[in-house]
Protein backbone atom coordinates (compact mmCIF):
# COMPACT_ATOMS: atom_id res chain seq x y z
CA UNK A 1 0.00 0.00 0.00
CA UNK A 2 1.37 3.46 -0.77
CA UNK A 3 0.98 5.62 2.15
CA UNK A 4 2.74 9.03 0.06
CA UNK A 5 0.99 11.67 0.32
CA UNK A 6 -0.50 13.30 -3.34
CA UNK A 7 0.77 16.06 -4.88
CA UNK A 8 -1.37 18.88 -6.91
CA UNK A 9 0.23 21.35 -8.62
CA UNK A 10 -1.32 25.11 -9.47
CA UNK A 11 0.13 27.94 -11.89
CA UNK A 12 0.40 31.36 -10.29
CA UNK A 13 -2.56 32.37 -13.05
CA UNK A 14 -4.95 29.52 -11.00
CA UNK A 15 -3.45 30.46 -8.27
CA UNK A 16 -4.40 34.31 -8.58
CA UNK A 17 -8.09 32.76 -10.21
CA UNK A 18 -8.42 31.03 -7.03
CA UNK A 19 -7.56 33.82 -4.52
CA UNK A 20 -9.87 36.47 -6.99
CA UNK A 21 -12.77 34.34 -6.89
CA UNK A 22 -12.52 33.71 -2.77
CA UNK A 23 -11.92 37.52 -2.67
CA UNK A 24 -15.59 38.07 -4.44
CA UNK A 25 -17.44 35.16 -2.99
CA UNK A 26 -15.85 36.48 0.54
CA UNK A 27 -17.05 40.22 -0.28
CA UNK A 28 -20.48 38.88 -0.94
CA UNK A 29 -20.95 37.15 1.83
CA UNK A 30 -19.88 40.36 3.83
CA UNK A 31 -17.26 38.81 5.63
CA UNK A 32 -14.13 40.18 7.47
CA UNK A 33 -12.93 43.34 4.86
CA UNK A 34 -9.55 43.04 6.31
CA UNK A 35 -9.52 39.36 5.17
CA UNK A 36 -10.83 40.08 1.76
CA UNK A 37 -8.45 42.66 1.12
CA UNK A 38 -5.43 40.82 2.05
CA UNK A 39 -6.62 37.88 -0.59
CA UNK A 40 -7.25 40.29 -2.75
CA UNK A 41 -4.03 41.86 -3.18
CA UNK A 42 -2.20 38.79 -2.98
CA UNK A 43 -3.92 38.03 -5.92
CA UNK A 44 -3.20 40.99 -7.40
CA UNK A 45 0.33 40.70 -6.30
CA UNK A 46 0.57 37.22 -8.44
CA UNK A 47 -0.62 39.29 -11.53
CA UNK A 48 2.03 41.62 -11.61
CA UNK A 49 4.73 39.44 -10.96
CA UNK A 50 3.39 37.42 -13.87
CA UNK A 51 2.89 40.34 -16.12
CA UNK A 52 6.43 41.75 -15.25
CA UNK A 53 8.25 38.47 -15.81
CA UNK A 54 6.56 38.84 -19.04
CA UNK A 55 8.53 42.12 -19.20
CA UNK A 56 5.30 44.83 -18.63
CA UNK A 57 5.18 47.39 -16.06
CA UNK A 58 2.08 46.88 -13.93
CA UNK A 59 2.55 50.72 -12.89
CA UNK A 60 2.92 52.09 -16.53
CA UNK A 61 -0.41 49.34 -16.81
CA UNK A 62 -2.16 50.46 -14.10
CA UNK A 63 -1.50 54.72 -15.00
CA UNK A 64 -2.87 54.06 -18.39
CA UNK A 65 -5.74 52.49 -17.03
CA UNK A 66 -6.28 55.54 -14.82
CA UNK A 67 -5.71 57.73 -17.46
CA UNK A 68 -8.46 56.12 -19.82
CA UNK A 69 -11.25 56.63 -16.93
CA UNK A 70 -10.37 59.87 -16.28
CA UNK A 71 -11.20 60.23 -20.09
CA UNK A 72 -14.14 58.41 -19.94
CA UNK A 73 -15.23 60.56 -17.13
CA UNK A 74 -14.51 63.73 -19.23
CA UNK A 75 -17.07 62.19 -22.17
CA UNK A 76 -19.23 61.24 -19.51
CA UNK A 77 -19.50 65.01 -18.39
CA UNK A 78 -19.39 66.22 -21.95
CA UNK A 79 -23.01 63.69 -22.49
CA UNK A 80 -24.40 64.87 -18.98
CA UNK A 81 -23.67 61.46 -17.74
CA UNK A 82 -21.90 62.07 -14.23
CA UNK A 83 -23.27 60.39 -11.52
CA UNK A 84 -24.39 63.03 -8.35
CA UNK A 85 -21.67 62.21 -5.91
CA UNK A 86 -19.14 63.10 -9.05
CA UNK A 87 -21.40 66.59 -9.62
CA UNK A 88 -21.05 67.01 -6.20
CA UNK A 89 -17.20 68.01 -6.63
CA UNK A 90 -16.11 71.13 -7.74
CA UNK A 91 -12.13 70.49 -7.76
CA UNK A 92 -12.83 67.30 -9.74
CA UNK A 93 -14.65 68.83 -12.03
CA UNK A 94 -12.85 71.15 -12.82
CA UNK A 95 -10.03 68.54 -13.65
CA UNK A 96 -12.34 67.21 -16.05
CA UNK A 97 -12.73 70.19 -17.62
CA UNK A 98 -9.19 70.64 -18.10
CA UNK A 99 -8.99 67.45 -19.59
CA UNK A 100 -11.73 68.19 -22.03
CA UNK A 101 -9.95 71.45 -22.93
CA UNK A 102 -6.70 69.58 -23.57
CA UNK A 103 -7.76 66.92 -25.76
CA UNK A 104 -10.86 68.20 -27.04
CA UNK A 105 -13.02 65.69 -25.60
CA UNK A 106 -16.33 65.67 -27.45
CA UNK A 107 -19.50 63.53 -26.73
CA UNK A 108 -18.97 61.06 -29.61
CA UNK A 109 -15.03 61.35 -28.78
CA UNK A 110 -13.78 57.81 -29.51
CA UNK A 111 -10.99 56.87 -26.62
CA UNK A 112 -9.64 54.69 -28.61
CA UNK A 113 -8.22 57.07 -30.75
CA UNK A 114 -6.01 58.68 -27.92
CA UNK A 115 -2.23 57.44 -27.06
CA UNK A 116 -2.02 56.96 -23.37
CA UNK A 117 0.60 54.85 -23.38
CA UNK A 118 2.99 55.65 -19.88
CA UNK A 119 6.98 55.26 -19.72
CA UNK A 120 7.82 55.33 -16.16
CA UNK A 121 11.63 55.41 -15.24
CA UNK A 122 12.40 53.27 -12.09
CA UNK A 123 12.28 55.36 -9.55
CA UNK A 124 8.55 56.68 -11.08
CA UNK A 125 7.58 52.76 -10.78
CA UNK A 126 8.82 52.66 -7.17
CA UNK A 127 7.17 56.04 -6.58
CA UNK A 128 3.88 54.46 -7.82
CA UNK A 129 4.15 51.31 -5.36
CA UNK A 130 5.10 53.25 -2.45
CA UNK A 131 1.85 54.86 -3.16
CA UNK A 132 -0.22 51.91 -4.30
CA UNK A 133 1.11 49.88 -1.34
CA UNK A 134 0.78 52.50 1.60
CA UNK A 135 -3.01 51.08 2.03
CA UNK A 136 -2.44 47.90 1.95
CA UNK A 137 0.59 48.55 4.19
């Protein structure tokens, strides 16, 4: 009789699947937030590491993604689309404003069209961690 013990092996991308999806099911079942958050940035840790052995920068990533709401926010206010709590502030507004001035943001704008494509040096990228991280920290 064999008495070893089995062995199952997961990829960091089913790894990261796993800890996502017990993240959301977690969040759902409004248990502990500290619990859920701590899944779900080691999760989100995974994913980076993957994508920068891959040779991407999650922070370049993560600024463009930024960057393309804050331009869909701008449309948004351009259609009359901004939710109330977003009406409700002046100083961001007025950002959006800016940004419709500067890239003459239009309601049928397509955001495709715009290059928002980041280079961050690496003391930008550890800049952007330090920031990203001080929450979770």
């Amino acid at each position: 009789m064999n008495t070893g013990s089995a062995r199952v092996f997961v990829t960091k991308l089913s790894a990261a699947r796993r800890l996502l999806r017990s993240a959301i099911r977690l969040f759902f079942d409004k248990e502990d937030d500290l619990a859920i958050h701590a899944i779900a940035a080691a999760a989100y840790g995974i994913l980076k590491d993957l994508w920068a052995a891959r040779g991407g920068n999650e922070a370049a990533r993560a600024t463009e993604t930024y960057m393309l709401g804050l331009m869909s926010l701008a449309q948004q206010k351009t259609q009359g689309n901004l939710a109330p709590e977003v009406l409700a502030d002046q100083h961001f507004l007025h950002m959006l404003d800016q940004l419709i001035d500067a890239f003459q943001i239009s309601p049928d704008s397509d955001l495709s069209k715009f290059d928002l494509s980041v280079a961050l040096d690496k003391n930008s990228t550890r800049h952007f961690w330090d920031d990203n991280n001080r929450v979770s920290n």
